[in-house]
N, C-alpha and C. Protein backbone atom coordinates (compact mmCIF):
# COMPACT_ATOMS: atom_id res chain seq x y z
N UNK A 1 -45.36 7.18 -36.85
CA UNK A 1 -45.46 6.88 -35.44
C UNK A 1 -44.11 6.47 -34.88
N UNK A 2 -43.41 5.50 -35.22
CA UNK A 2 -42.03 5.44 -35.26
C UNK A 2 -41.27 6.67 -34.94
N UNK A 3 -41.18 7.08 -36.42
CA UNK A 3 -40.05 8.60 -36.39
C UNK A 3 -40.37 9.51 -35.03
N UNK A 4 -41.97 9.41 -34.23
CA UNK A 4 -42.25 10.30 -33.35
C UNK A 4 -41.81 9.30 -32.19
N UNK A 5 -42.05 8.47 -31.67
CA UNK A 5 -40.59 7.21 -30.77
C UNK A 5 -39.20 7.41 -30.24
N UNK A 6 -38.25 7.60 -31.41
CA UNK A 6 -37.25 8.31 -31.61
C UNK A 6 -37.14 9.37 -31.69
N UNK A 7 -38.08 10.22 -31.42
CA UNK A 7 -37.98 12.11 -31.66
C UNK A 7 -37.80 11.85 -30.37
N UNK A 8 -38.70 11.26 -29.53
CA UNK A 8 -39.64 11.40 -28.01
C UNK A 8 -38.21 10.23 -27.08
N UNK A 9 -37.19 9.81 -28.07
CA UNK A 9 -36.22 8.95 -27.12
C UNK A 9 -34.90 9.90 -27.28
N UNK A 10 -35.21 10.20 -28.13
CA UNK A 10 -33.45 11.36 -28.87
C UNK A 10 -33.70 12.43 -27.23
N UNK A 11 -35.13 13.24 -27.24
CA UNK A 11 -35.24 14.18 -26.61
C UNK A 11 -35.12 13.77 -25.16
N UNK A 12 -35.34 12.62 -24.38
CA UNK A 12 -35.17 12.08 -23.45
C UNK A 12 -33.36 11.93 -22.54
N UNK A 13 -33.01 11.58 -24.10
CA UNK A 13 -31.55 11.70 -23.83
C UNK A 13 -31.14 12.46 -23.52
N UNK A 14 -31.25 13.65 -24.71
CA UNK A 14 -30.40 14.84 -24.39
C UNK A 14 -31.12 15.69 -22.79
N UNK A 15 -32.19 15.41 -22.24
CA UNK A 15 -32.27 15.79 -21.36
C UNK A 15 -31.57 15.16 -20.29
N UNK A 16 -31.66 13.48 -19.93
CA UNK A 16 -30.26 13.06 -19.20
C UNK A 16 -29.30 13.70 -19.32
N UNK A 17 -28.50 13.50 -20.26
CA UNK A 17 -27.39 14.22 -20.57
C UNK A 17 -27.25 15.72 -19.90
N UNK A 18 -28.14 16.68 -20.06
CA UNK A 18 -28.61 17.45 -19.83
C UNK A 18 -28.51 17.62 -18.17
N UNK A 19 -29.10 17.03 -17.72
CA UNK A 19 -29.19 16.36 -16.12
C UNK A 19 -27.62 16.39 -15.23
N UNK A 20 -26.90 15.14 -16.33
CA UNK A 20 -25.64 14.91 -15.85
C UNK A 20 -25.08 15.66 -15.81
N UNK A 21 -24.56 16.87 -16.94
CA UNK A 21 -23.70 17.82 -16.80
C UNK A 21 -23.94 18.69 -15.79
N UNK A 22 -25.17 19.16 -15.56
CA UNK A 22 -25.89 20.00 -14.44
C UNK A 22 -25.16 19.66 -13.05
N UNK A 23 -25.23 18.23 -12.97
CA UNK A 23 -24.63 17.63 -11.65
C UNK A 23 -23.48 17.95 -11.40
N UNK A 24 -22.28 17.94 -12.54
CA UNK A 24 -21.12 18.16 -12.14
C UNK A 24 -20.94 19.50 -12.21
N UNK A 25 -21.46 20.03 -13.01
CA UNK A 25 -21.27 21.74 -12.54
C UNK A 25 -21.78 22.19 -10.95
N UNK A 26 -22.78 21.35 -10.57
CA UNK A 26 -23.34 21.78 -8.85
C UNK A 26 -21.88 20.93 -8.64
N UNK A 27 -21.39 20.13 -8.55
CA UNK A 27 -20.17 19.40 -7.86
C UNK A 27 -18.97 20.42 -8.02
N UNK A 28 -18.51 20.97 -9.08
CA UNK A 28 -17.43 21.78 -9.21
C UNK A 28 -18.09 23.15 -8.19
N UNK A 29 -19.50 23.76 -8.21
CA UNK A 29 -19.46 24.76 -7.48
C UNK A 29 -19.34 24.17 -5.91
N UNK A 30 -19.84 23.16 -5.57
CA UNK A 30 -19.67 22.34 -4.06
C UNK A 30 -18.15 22.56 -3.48
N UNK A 31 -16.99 21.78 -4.63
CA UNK A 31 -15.76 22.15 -4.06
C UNK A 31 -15.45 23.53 -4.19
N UNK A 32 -15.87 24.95 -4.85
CA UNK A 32 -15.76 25.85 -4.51
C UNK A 32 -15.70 26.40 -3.50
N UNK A 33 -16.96 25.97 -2.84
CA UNK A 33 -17.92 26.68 -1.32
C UNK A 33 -16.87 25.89 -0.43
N UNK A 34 -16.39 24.84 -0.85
CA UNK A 34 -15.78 24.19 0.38
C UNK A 34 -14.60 24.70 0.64
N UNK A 35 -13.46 25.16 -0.47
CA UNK A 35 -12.37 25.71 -1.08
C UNK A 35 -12.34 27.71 0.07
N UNK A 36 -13.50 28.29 0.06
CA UNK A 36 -13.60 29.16 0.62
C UNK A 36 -14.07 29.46 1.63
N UNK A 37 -14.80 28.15 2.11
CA UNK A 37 -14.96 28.16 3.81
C UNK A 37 -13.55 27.40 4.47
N UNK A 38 -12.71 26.62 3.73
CA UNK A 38 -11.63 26.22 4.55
C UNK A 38 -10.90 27.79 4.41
N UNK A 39 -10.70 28.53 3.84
CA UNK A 39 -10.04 29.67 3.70
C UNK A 39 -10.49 30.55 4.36
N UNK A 40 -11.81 30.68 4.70
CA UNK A 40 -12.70 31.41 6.20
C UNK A 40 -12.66 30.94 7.49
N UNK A 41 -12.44 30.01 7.41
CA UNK A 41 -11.84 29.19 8.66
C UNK A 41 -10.14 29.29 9.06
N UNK A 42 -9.65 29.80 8.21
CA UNK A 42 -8.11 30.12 8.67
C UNK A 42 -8.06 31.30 8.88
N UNK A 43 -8.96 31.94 8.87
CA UNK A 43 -9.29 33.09 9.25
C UNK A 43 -9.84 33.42 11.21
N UNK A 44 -9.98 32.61 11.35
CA UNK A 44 -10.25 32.11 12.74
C UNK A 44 -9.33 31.50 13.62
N UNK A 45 -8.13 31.37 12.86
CA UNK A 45 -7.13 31.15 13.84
C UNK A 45 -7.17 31.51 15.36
N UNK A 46 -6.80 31.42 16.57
CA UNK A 46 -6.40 32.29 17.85
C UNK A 46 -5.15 33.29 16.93
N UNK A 47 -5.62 34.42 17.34
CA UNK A 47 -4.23 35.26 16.75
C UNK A 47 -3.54 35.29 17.60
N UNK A 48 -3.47 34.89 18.95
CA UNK A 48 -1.58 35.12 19.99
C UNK A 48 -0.79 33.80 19.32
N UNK A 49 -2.01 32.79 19.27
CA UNK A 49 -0.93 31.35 18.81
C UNK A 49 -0.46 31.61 17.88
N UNK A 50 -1.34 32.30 16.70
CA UNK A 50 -0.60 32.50 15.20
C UNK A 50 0.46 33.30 15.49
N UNK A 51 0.45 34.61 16.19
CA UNK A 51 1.64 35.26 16.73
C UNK A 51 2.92 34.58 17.24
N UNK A 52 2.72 33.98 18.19
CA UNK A 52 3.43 32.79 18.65
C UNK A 52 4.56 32.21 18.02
N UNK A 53 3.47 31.52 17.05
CA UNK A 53 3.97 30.55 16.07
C UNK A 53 4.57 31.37 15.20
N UNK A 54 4.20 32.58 14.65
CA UNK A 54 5.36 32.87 13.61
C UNK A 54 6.73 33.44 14.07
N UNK A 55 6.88 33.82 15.89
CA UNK A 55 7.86 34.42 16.35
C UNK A 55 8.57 33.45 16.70
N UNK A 56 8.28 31.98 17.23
CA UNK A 56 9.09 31.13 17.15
C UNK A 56 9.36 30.97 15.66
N UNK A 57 8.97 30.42 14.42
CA UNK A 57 9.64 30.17 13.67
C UNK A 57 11.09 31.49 12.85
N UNK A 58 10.73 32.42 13.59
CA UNK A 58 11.48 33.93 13.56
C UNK A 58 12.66 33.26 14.32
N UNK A 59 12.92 33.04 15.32
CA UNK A 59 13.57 32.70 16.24
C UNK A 59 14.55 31.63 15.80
N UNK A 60 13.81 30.88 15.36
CA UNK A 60 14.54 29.20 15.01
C UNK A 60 14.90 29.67 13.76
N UNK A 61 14.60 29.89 13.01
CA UNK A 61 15.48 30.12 11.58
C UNK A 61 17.13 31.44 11.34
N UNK A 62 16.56 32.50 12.55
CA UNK A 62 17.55 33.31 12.97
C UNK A 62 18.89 32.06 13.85
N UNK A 63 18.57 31.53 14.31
CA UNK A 63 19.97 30.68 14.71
C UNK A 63 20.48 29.90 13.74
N UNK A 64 21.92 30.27 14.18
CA UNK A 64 23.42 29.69 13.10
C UNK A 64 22.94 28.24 13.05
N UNK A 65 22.91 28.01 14.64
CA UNK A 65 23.58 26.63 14.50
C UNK A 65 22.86 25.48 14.47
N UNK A 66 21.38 25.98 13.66
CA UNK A 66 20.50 25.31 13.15
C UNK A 66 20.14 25.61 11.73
N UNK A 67 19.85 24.17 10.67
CA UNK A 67 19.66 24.71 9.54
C UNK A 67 18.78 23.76 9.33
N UNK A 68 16.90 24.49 8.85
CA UNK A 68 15.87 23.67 9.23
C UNK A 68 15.56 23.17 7.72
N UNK A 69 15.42 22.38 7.05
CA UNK A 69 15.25 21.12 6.18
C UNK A 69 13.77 21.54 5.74
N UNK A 70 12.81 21.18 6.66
CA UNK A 70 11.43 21.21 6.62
C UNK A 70 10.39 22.40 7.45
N UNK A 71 9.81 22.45 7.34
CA UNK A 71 8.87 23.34 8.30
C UNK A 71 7.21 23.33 7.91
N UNK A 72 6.72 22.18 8.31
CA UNK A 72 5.17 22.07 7.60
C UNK A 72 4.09 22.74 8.87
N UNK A 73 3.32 23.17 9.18
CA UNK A 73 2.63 23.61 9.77
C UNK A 73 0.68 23.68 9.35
N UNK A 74 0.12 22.59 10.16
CA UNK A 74 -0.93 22.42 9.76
C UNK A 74 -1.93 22.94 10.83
N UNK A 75 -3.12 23.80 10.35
CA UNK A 75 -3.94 24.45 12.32
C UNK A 75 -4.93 22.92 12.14
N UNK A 76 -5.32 22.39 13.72
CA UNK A 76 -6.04 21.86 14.11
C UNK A 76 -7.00 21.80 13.78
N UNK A 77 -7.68 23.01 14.81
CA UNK A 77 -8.75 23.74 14.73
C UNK A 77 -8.77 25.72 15.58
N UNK A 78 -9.10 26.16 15.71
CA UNK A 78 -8.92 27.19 15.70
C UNK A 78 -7.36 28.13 16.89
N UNK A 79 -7.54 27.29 18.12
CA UNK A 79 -6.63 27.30 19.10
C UNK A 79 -5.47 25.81 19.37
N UNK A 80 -5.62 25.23 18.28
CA UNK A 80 -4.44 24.14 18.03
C UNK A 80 -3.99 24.20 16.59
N UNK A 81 -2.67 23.67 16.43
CA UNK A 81 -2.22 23.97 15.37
C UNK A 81 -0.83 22.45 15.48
N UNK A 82 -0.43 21.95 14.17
CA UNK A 82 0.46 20.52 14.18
C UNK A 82 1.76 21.47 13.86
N UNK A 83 2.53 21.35 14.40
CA UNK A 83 4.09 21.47 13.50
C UNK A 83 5.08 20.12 13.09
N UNK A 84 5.27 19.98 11.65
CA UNK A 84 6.60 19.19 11.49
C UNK A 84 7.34 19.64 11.28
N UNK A 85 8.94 19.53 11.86
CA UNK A 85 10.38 20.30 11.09
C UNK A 85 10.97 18.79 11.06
N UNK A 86 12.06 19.45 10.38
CA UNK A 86 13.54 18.46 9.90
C UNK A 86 14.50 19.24 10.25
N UNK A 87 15.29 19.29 10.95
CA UNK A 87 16.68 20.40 11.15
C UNK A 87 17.89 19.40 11.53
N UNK A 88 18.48 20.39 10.95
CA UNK A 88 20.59 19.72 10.93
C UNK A 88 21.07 20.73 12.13
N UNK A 89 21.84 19.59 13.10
CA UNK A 89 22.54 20.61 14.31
C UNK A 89 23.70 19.62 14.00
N UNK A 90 24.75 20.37 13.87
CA UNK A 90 26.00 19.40 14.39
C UNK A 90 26.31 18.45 13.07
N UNK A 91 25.38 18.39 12.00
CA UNK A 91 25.34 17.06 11.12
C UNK A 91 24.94 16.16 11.86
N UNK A 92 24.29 16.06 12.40
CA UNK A 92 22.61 15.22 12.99
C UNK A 92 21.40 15.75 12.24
N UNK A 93 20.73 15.21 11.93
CA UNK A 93 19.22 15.59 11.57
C UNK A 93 18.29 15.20 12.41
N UNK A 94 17.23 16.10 12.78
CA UNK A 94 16.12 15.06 13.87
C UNK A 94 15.16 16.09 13.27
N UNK A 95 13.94 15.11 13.47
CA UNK A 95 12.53 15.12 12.63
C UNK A 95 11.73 15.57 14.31
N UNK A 96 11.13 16.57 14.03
CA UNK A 96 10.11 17.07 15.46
C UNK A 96 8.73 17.30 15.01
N UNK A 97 7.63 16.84 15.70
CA UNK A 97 6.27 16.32 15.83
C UNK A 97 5.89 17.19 16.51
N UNK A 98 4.78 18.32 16.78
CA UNK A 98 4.60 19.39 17.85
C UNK A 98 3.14 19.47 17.57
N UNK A 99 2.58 19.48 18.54
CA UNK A 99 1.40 19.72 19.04
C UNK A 99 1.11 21.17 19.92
N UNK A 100 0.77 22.39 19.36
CA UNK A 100 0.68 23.48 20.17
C UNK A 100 -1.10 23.55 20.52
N UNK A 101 -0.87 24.34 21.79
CA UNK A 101 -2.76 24.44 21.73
C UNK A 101 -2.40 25.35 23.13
N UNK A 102 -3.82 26.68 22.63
CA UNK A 102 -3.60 27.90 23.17
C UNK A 102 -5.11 27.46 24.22
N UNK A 103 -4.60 28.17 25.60
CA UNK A 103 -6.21 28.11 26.22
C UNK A 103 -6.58 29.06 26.63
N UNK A 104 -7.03 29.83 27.32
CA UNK A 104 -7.88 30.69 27.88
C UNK A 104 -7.20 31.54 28.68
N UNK A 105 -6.77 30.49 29.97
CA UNK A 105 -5.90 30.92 31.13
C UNK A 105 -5.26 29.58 31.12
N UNK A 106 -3.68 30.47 32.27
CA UNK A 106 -2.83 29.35 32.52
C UNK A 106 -3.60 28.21 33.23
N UNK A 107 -4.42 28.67 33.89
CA UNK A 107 -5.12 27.95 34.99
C UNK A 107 -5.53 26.50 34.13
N UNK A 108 -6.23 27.19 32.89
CA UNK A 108 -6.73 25.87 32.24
C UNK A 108 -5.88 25.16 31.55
N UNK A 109 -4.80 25.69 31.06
CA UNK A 109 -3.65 25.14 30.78
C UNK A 109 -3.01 23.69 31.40
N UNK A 110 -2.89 24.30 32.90
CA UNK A 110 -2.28 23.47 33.71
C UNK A 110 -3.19 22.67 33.85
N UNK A 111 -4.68 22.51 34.10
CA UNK A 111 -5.39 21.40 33.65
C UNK A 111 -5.83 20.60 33.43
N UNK A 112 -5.24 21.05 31.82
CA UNK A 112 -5.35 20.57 30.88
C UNK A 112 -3.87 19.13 30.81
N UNK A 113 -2.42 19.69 31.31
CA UNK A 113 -1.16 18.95 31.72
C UNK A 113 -1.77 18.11 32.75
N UNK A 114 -1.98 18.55 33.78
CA UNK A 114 -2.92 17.68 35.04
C UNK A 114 -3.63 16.59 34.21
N UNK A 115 -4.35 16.63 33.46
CA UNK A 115 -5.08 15.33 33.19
C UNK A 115 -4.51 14.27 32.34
N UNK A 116 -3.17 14.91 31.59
CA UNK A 116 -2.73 13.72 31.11
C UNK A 116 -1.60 12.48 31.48
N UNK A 117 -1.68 11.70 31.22
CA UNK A 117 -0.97 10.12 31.77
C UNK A 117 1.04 10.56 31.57
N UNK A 118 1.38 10.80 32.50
CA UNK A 118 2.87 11.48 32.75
C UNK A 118 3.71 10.20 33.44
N UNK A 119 2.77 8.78 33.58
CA UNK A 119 3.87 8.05 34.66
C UNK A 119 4.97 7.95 33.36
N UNK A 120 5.68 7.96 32.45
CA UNK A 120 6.71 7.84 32.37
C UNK A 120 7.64 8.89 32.20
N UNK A 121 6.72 10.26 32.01
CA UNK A 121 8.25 11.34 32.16
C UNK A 121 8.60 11.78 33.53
N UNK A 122 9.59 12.53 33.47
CA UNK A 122 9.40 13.21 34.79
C UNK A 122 9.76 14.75 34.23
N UNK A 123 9.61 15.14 35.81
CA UNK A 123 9.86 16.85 35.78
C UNK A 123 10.87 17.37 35.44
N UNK A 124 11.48 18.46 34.54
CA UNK A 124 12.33 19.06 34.20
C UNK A 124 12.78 20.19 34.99
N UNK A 125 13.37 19.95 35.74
CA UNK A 125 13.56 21.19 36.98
C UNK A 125 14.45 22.25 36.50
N UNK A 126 15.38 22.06 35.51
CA UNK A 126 16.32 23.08 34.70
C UNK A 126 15.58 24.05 34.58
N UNK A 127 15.92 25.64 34.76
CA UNK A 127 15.23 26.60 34.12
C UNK A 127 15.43 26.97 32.49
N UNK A 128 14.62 26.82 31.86
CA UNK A 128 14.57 26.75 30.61
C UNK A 128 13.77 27.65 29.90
N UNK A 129 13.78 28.49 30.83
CA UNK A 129 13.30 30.26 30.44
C UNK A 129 14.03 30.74 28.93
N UNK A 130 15.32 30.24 29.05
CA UNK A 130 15.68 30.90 27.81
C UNK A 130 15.86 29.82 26.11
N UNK A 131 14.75 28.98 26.48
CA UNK A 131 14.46 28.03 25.15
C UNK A 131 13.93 28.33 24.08
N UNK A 132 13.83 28.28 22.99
CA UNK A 132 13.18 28.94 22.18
C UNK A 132 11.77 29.38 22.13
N UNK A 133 10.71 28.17 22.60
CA UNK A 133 9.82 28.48 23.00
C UNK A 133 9.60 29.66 23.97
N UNK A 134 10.54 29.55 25.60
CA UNK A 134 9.79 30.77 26.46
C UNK A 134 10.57 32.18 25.85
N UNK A 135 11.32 32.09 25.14
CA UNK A 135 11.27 32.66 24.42
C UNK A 135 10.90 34.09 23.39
N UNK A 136 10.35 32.49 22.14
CA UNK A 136 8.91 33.24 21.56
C UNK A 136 8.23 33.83 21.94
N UNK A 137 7.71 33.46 23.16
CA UNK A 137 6.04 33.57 23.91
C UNK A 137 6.86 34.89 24.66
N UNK A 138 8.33 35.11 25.19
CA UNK A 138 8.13 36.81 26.24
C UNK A 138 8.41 37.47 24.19
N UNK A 139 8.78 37.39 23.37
CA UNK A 139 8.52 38.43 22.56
C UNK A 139 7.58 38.34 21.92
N UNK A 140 6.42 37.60 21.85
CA UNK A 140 5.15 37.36 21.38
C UNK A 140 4.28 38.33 22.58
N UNK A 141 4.36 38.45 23.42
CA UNK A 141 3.89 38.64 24.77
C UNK A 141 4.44 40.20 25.15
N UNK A 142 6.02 40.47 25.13
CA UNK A 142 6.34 41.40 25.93
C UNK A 142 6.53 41.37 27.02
N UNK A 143 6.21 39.64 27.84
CA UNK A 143 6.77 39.64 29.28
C UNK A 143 7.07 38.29 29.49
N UNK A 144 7.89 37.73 30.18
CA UNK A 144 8.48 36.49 30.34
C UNK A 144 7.20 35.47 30.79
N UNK A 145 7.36 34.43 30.26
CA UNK A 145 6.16 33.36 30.92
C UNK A 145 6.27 33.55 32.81
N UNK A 146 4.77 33.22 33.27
CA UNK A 146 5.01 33.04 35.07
C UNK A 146 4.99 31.71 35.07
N UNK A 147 4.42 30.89 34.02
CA UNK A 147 4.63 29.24 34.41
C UNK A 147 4.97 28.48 33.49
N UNK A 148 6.15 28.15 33.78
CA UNK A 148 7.18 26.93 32.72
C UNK A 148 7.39 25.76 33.22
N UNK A 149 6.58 24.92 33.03
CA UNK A 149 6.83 23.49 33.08
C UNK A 149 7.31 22.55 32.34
N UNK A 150 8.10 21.49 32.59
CA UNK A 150 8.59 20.94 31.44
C UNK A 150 8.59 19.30 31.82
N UNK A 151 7.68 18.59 31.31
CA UNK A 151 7.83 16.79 31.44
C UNK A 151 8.96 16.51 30.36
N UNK A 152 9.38 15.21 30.47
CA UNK A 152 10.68 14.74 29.60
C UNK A 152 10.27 13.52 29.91
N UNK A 153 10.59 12.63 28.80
CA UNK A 153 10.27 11.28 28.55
C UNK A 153 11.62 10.51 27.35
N UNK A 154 12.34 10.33 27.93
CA UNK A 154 13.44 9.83 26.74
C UNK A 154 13.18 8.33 26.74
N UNK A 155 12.56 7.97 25.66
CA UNK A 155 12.08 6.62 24.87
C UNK A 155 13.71 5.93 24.48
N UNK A 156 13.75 5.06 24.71
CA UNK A 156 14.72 3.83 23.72
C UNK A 156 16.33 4.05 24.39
N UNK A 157 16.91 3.15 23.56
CA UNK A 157 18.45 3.58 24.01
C UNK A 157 19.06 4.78 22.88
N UNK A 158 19.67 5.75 23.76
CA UNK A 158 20.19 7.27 22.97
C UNK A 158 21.14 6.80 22.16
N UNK A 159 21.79 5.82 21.95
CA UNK A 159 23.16 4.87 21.30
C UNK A 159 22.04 4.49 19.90
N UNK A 160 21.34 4.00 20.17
CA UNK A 160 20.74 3.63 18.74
C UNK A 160 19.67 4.57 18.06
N UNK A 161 19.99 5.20 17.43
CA UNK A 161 19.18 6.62 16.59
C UNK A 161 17.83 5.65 16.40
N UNK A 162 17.31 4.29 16.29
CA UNK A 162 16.50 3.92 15.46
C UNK A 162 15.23 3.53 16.10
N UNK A 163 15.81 3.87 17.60
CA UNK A 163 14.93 3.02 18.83
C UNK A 163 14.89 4.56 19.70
N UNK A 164 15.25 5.53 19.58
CA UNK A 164 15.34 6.75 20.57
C UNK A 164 14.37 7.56 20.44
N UNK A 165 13.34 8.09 21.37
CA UNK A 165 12.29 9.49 20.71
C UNK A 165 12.49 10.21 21.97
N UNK A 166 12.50 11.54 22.17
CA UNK A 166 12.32 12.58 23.60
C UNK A 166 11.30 13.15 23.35
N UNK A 167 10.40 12.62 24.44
CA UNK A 167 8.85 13.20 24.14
C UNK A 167 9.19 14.56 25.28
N UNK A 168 8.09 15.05 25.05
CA UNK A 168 8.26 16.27 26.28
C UNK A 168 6.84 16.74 26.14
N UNK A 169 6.14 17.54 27.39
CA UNK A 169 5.29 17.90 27.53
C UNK A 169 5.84 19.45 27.95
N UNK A 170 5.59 20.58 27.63
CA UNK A 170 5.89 21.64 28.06
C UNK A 170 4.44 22.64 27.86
N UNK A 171 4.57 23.27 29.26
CA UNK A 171 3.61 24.67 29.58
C UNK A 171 4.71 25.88 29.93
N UNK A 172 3.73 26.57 28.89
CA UNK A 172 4.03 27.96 28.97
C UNK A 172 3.15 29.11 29.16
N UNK A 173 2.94 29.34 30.56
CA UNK A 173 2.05 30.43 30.86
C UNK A 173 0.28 29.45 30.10
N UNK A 174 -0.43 29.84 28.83
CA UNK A 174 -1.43 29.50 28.46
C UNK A 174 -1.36 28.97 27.42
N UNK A 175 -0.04 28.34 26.80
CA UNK A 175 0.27 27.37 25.85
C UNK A 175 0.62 26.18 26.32
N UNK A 176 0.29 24.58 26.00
CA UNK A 176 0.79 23.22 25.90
C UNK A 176 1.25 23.03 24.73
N UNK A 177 2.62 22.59 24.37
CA UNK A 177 3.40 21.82 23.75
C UNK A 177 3.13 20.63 24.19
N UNK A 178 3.16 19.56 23.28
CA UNK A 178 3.41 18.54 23.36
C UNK A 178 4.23 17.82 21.75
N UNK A 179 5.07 17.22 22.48
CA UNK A 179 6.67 16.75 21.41
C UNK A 179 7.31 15.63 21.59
N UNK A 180 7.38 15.43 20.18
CA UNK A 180 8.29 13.72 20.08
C UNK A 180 9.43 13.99 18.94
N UNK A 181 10.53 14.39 19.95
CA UNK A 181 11.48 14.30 18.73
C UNK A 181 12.73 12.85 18.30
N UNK A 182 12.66 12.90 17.12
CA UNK A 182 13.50 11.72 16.78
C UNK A 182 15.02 11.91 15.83
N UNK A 183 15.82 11.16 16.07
CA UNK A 183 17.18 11.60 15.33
C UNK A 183 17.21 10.62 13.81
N UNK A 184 17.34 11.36 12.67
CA UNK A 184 16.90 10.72 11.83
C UNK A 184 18.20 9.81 10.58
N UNK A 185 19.38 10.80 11.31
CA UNK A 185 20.41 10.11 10.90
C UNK A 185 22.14 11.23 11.28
């Protein structure tokens, strides 16, 4: 009666056991499914932004008199996307923060600029048609942006690298930028 106790506790085990491993094999297939829907989901990009985005970084790496350090690029969600760089001009380095996001129409674009809190930049009245961005977007495009706007916000004193950021808000036709760049040494 005993020996049948321990038959009936041995077999108990190995079915736990049994159990547990089961679990982590459903867990290893879980991060699978997850592994290939984030990879189906980059598949959903907006393709003009992805366009965009790879003709600016075409652009910026083709100039001399920039030599870019970093270039991380993370998408949002399908019509936003993060950029970080590091680039050397001059033997300066400055670290740039970018926020791109594609909309529909300019209409919603502008907006979209319309609704956000601007009392401290102001308007950039320079034509700046030929920036890298408007740019990108007429050879992404094939035709020059019709609406370039540009907010500017210079944070801190420009004398002290440690206290300085130039935020900027820029529209382009049916793209918002939004940017904080900093000088890093």
């Amino acid at each position: 009666m005993q020996f049948k106790s321990i038959t009936v506790i041995a077999v108990l085990l190995l079915v736990v056991a049994s159990l547990s491993a089961a679990g982590c094999t459903t867990s290893t297939t879980s991060n699978t499914n997850q592994t290939s829907s984030a990879t189906s989901s980059a598949a959903t990009h907006d393709a003009f932004l992805e366009k965009f985005l790879t003709t600016y970084k075409t652009l910026e790496y083709a100039n001399s008199s920039e030599k870019y350090t970093a270039w991380e690029l993370e998408w949002i969600n399908s019509t936003s996307a993060h950029l970080q760089t590091s680039e050397i001009i001059k033997n300066t380095t400055f670290g740039d923060d970018y926020t791109y996001m594609v909309f529909a129409t300019s209409q919603d674009a502008t907006n979209y600029i319309n609704t956000m809190n601007k009392t401290a930049y102001s308007i950039d009245t320079t034509n700046y048609r030929d920036s890298p961005n408007a740019v990108a977007y007429q050879n992404a495009t094939g035709q020059a942006p019709h609406t370039f706007k540009r907010y500017v916000w210079n944070e801190g004193n420009q004398l002290n690298i440690s206290e300085y950021k130039n935020h900027q808000l820029l529209q382009i036709d049916n793209i918002v930028l939004i940017s904080t760049t900093k000088i890093l040494r």
